[in-house]
N, C-alpha and C. Protein backbone atom coordinates (compact mmCIF):
# COMPACT_ATOMS: atom_id res chain seq x y z
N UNK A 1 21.95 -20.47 0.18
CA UNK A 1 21.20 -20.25 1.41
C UNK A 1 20.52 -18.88 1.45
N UNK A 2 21.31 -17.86 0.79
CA UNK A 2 20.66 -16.46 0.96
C UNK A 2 19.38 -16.33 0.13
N UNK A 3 19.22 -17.14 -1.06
CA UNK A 3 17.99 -17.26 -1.74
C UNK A 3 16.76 -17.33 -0.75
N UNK A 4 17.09 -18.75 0.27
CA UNK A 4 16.07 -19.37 0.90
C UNK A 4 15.12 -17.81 1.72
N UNK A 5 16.03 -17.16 2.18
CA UNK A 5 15.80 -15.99 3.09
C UNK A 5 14.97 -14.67 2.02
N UNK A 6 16.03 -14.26 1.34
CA UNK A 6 15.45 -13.43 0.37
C UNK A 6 14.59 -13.81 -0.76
N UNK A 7 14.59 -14.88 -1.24
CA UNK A 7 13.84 -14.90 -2.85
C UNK A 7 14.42 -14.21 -3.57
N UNK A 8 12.64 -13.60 -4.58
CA UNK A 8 13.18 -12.89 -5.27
C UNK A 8 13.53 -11.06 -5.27
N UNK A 9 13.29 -11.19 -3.70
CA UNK A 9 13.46 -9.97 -3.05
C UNK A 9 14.73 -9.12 -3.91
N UNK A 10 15.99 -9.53 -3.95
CA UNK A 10 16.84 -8.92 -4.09
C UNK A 10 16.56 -8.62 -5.67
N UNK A 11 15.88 -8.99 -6.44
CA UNK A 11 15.45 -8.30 -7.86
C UNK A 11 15.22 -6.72 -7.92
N UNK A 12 14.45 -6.27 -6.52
CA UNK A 12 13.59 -5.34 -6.91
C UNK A 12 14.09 -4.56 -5.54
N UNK A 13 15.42 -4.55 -5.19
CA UNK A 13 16.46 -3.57 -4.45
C UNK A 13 16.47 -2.22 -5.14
N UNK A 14 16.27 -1.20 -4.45
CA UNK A 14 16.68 -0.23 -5.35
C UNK A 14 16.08 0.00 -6.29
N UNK A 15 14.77 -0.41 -6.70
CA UNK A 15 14.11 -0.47 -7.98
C UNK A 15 12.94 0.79 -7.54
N UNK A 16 12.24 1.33 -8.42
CA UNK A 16 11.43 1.84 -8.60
C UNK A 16 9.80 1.43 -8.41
N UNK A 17 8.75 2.18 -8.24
CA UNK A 17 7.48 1.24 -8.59
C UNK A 17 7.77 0.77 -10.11
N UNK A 18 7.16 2.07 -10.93
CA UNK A 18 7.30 1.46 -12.15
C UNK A 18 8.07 0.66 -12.74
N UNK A 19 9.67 0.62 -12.13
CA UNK A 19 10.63 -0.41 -12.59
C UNK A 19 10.02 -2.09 -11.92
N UNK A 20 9.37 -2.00 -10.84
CA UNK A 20 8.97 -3.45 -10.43
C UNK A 20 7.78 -3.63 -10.91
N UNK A 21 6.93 -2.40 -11.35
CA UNK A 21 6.12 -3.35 -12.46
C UNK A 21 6.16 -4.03 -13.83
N UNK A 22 7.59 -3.13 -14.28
CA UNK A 22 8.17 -3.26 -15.40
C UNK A 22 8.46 -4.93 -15.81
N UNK A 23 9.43 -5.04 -14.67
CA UNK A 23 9.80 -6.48 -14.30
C UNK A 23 9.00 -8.00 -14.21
N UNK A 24 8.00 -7.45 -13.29
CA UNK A 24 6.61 -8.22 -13.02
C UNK A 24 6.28 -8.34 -14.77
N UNK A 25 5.56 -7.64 -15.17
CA UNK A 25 5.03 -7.55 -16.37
C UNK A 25 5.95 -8.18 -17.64
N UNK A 26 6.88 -8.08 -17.08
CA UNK A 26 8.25 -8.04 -18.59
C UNK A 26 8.01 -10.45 -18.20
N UNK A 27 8.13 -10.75 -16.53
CA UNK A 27 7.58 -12.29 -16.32
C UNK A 27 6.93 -12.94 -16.68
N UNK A 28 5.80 -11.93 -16.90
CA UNK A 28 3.96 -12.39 -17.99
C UNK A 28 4.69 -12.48 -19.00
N UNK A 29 5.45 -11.58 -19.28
CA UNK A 29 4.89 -12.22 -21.25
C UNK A 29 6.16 -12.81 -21.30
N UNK A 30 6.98 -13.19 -20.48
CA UNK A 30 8.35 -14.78 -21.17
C UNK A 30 6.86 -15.84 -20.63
N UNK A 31 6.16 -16.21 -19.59
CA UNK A 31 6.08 -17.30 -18.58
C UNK A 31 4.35 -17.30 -18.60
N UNK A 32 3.95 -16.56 -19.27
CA UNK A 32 2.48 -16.30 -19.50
C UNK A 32 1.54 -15.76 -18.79
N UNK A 33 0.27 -15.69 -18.44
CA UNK A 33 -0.27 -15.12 -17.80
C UNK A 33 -0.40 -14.78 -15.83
N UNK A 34 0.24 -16.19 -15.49
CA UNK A 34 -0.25 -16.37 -14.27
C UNK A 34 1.78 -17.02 -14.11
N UNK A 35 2.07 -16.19 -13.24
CA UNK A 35 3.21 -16.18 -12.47
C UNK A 35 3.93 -16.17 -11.12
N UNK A 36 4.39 -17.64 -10.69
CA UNK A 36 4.73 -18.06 -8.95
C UNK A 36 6.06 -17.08 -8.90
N UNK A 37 6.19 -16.48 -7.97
CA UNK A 37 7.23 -15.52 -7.39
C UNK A 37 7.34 -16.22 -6.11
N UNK A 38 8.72 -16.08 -5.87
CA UNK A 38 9.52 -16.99 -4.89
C UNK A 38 9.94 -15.43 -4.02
N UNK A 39 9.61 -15.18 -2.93
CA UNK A 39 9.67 -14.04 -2.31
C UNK A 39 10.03 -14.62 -1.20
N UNK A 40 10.47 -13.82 -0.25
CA UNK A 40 11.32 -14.00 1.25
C UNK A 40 11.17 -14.84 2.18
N UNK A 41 11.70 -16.04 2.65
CA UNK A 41 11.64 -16.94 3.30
C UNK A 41 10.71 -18.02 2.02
N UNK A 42 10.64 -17.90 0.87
CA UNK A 42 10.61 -19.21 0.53
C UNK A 42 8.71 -19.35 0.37
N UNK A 43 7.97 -17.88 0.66
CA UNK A 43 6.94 -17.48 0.56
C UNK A 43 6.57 -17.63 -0.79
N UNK A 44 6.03 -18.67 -1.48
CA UNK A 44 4.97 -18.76 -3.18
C UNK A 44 4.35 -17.70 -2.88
N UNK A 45 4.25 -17.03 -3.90
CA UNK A 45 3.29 -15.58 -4.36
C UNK A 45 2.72 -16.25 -5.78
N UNK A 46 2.22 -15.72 -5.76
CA UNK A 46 1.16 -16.22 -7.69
C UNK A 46 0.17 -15.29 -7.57
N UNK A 47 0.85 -14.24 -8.99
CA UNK A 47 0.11 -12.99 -9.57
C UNK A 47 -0.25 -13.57 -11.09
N UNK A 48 -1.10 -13.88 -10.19
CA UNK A 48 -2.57 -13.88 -11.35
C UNK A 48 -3.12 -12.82 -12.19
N UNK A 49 -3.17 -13.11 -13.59
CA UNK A 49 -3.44 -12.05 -14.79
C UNK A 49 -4.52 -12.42 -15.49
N UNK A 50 -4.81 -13.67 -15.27
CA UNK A 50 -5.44 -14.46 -16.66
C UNK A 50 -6.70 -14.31 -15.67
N UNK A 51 -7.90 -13.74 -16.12
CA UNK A 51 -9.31 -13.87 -15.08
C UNK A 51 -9.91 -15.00 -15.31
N UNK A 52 -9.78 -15.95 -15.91
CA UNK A 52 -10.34 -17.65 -15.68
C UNK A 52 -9.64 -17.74 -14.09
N UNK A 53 -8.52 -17.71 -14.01
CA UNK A 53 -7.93 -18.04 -12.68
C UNK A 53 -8.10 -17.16 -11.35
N UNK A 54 -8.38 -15.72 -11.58
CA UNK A 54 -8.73 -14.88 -10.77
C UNK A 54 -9.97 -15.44 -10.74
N UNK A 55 -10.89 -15.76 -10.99
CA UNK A 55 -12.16 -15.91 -11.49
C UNK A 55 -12.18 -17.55 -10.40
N UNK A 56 -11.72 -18.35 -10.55
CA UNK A 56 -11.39 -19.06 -9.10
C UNK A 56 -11.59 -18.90 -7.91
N UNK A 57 -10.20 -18.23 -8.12
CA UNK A 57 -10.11 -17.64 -6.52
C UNK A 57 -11.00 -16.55 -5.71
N UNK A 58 -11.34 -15.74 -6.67
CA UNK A 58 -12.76 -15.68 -5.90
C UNK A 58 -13.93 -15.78 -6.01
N UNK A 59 -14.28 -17.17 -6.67
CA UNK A 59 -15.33 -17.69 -6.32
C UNK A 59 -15.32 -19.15 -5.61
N UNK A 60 -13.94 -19.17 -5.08
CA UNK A 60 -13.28 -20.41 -3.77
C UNK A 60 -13.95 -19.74 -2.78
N UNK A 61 -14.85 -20.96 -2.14
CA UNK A 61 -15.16 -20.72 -1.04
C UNK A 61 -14.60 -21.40 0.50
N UNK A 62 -13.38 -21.42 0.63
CA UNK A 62 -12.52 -21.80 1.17
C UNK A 62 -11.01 -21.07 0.49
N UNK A 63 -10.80 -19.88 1.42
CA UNK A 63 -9.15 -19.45 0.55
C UNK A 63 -8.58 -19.16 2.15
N UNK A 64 -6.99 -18.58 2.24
CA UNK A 64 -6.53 -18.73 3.41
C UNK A 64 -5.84 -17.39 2.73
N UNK A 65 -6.07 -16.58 3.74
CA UNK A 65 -4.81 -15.50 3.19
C UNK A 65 -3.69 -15.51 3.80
N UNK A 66 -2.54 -14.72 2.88
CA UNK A 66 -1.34 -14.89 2.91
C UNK A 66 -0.73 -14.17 4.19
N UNK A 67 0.45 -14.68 5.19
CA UNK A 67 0.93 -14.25 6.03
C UNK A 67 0.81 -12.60 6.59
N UNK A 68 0.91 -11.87 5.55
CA UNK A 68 1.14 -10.64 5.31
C UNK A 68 -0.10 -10.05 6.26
N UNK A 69 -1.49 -10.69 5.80
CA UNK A 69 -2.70 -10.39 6.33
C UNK A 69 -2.64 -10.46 7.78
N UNK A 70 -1.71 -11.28 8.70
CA UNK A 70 -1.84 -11.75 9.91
C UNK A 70 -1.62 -10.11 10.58
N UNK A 71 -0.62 -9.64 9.83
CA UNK A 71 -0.74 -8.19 10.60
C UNK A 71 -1.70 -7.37 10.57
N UNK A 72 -2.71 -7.92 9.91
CA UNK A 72 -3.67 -6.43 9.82
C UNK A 72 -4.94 -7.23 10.55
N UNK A 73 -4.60 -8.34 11.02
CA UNK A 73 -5.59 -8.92 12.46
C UNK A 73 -6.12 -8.02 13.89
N UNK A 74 -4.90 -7.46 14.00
CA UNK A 74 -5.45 -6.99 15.52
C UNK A 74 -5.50 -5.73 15.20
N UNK A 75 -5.49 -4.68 13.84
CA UNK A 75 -5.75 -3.78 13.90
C UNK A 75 -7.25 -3.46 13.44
N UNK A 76 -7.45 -4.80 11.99
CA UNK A 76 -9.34 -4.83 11.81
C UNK A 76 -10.06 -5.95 11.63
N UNK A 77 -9.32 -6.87 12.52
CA UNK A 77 -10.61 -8.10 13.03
C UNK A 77 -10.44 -8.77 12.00
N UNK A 78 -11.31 -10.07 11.72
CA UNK A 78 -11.52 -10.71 10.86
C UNK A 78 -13.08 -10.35 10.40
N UNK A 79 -12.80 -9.05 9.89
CA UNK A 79 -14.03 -8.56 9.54
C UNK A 79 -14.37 -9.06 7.91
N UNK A 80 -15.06 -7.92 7.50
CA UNK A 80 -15.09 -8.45 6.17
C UNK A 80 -14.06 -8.23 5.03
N UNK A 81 -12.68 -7.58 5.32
CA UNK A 81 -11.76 -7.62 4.44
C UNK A 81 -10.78 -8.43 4.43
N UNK A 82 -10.50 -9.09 6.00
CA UNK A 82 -9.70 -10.42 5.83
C UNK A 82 -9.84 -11.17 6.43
N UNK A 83 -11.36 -11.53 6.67
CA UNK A 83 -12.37 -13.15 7.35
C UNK A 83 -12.05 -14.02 5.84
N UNK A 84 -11.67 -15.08 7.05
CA UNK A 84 -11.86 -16.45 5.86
C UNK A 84 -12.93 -17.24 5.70
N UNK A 85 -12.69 -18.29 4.59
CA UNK A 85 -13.69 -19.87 4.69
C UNK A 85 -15.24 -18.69 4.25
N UNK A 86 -16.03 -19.70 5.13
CA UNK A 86 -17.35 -19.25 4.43
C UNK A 86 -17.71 -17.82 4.79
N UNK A 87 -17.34 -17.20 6.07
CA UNK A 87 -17.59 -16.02 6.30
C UNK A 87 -16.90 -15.47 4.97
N UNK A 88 -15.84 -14.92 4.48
CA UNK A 88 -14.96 -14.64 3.46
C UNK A 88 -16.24 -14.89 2.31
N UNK A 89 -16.43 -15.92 1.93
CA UNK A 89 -17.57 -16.15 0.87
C UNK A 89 -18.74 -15.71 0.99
N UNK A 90 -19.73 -14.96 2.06
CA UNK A 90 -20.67 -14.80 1.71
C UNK A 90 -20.62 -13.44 1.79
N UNK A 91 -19.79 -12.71 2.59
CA UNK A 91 -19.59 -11.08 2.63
C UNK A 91 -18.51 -10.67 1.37
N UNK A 92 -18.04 -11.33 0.29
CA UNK A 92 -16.98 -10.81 -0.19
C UNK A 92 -18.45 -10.24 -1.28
N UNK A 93 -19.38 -10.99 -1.78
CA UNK A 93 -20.97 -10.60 -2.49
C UNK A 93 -21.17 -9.41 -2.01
N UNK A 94 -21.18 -9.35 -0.52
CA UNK A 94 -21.40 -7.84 -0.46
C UNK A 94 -20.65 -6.70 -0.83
N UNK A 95 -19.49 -6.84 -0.52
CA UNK A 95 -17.95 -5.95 -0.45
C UNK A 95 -17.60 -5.34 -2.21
N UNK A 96 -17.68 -6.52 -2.96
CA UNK A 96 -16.97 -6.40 -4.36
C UNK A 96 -17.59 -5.16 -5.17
N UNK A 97 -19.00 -4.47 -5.26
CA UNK A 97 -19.01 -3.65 -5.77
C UNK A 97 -19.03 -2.17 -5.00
N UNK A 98 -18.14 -2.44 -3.89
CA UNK A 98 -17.73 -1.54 -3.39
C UNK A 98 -16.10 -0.97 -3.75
N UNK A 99 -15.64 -1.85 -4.32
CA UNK A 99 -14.17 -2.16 -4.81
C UNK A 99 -14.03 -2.04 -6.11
N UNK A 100 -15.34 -1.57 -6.91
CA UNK A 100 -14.92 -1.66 -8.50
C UNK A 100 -14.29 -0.18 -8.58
N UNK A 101 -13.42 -0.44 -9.53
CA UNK A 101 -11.76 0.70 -9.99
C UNK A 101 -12.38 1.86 -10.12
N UNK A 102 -13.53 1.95 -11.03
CA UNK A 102 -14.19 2.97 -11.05
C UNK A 102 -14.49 3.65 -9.81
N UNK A 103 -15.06 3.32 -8.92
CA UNK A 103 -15.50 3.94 -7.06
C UNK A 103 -13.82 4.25 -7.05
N UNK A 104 -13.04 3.32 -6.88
CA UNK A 104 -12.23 3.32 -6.22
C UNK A 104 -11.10 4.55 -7.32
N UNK A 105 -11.39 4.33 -7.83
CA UNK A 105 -10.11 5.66 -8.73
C UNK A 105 -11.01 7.27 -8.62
N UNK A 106 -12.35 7.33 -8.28
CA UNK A 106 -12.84 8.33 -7.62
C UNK A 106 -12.42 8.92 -6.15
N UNK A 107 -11.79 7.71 -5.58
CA UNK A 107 -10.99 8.57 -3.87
C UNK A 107 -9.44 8.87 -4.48
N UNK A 108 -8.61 8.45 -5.83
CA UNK A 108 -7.27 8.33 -5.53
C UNK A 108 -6.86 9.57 -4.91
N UNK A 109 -7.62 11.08 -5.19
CA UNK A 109 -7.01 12.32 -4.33
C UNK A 109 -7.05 12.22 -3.17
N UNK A 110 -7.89 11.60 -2.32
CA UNK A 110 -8.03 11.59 -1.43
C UNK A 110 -6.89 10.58 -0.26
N UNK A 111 -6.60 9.12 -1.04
CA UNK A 111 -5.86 8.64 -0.65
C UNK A 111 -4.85 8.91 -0.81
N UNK A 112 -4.48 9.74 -2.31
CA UNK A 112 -2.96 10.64 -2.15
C UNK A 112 -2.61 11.21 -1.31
N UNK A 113 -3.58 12.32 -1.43
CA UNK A 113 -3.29 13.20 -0.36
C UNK A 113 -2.90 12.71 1.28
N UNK A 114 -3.79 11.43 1.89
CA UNK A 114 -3.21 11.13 2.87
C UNK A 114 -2.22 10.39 2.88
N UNK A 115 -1.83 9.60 1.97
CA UNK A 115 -0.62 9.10 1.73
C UNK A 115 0.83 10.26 1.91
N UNK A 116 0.72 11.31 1.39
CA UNK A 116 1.17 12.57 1.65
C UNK A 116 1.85 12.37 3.23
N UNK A 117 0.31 12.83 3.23
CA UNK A 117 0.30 13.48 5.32
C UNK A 117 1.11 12.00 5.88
N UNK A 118 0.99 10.83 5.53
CA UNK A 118 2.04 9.65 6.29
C UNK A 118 2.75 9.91 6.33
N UNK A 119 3.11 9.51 4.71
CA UNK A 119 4.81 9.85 4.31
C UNK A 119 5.41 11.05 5.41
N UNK A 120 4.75 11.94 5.66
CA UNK A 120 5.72 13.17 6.10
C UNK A 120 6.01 13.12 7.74
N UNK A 121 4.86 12.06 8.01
CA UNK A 121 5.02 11.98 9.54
C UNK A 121 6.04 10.66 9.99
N UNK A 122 6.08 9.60 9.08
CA UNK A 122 6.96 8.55 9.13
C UNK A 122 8.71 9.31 8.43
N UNK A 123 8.35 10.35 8.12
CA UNK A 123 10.14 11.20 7.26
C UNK A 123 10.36 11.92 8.65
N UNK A 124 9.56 12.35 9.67
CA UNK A 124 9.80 13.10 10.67
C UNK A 124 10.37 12.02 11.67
N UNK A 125 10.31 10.42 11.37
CA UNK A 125 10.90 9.40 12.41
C UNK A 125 12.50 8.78 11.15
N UNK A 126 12.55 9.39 10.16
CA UNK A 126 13.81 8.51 9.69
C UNK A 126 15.24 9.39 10.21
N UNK A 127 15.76 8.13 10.35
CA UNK A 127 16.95 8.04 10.98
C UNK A 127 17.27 8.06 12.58
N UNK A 128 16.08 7.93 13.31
CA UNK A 128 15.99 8.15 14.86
C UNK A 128 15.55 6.58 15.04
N UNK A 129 16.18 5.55 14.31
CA UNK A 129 15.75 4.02 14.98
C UNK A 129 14.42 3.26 14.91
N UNK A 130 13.71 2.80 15.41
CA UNK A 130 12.88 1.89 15.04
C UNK A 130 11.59 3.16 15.51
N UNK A 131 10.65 2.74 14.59
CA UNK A 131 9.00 3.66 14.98
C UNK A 131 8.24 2.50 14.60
N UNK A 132 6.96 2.26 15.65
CA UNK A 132 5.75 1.68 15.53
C UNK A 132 5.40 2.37 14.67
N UNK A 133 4.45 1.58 13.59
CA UNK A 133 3.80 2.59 12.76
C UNK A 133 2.71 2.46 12.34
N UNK A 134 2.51 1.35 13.32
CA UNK A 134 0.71 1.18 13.60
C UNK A 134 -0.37 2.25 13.61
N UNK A 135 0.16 3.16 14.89
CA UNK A 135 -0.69 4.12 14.82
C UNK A 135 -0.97 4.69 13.82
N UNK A 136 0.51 4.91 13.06
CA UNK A 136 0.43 6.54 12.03
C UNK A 136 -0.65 5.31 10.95
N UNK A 137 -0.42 4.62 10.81
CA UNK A 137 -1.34 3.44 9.73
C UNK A 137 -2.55 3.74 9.62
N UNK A 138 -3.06 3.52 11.10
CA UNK A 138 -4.85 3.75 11.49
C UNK A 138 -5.09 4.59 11.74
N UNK A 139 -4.03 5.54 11.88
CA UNK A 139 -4.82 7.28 11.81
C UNK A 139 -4.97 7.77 9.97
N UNK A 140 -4.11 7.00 9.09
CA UNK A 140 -4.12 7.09 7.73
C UNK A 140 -5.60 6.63 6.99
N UNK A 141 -5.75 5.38 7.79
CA UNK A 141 -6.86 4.38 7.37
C UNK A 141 -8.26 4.70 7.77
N UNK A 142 -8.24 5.84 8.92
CA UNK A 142 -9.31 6.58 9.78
C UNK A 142 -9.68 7.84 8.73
N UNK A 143 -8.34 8.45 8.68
CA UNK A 143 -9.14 10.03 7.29
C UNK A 143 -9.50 9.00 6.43
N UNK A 144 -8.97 8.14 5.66
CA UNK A 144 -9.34 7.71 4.01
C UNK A 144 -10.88 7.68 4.24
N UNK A 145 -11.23 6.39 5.22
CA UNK A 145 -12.51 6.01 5.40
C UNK A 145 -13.07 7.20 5.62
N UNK A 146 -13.27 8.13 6.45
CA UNK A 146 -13.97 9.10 6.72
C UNK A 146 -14.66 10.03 6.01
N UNK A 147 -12.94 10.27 5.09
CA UNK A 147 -13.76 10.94 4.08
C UNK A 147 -14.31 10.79 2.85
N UNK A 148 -14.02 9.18 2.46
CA UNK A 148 -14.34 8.56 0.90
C UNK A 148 -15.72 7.77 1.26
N UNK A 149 -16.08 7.82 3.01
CA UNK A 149 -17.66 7.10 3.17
C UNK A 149 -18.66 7.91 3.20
N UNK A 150 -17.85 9.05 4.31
CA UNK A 150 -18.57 10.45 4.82
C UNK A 150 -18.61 11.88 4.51
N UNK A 151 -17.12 11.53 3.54
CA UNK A 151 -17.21 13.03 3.15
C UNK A 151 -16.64 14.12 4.46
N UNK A 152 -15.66 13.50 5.33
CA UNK A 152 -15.83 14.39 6.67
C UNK A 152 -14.36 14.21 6.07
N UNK A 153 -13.74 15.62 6.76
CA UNK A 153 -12.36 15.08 6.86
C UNK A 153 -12.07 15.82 8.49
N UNK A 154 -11.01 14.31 9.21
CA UNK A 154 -11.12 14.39 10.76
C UNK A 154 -9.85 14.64 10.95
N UNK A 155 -8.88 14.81 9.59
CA UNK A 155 -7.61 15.11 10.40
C UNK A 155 -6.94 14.19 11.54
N UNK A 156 -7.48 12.61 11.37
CA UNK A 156 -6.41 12.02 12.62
C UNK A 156 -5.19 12.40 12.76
């Protein structure tokens, strides 16, 4: 029964990043490229490696995203990073070469660095019980954008 709840959650207790990519990666090469992970409550995950199959999925014009996304609804709409169906398909054309690794490994200081400034404001709530952490989220998500569009930095 505890499976049904956890999956394969309890693998990657205590683990490291690099140790859970270790793991992940160590799955590809017993089980091959494209691998279903049984994660919490019984949630299918499938990390896709092989780009014939990435290569699918986004060029499905009809996809549903995964639960996870439902939380980031009322903080940014069903805009163009997690609108589905055809909206999803005709703005993702626009979006994707905004997302190539290259752009995007040009902000990692930037997102470090605010990753930083979280971390230290969510360490200033551990051990005092439950914290919303919505806000500290979209004040995180407010510098990144600001300053990797604008070049401003606003200090939320």
């Amino acid at each position: 029964p505890s499976k049904y709840f956890l999956g394969t959650a309890p693998i990657f207790f205590g683990k490291s990043i690099p140790d859970i990519y270790d793991i992940i990666t160590g799955w590809h090469k017993v089980h091959g490229e494209d691998v279903a992970i049984i994660a919490a409550f019984n949630e299918l995950v499938l990390d896709l490696s092989s780009s014939k199959n990435v290569e699918k999925v986004l060029l499905a014009k009809s996809i549903k995203k995964s639960d996870p996304y439902d939380f980031m609804v009322p903080w940014l709409g069903t805009g163009l990073l997690i609108s589905i169906g055809e909206k999803w398909f005709q703005r993702r054309k626009i979006i994707t070469p905004t997302f190539h690794f290259k752009i995007l490994e040009s902000f990692l200081e930037v997102f470090n660095k605010g990753a930083d400034v979280l971390i230290a404001k969510l360490d200033a709530h551990a051990g005092k019980g439950e914290v919303d952490i919505y806000e500290q989220v979209t004040l995180y998500a407010l510098d990144s954008i600001c300053e990797t569009s604008m070049g401003v930095q606003v200090n939320a």
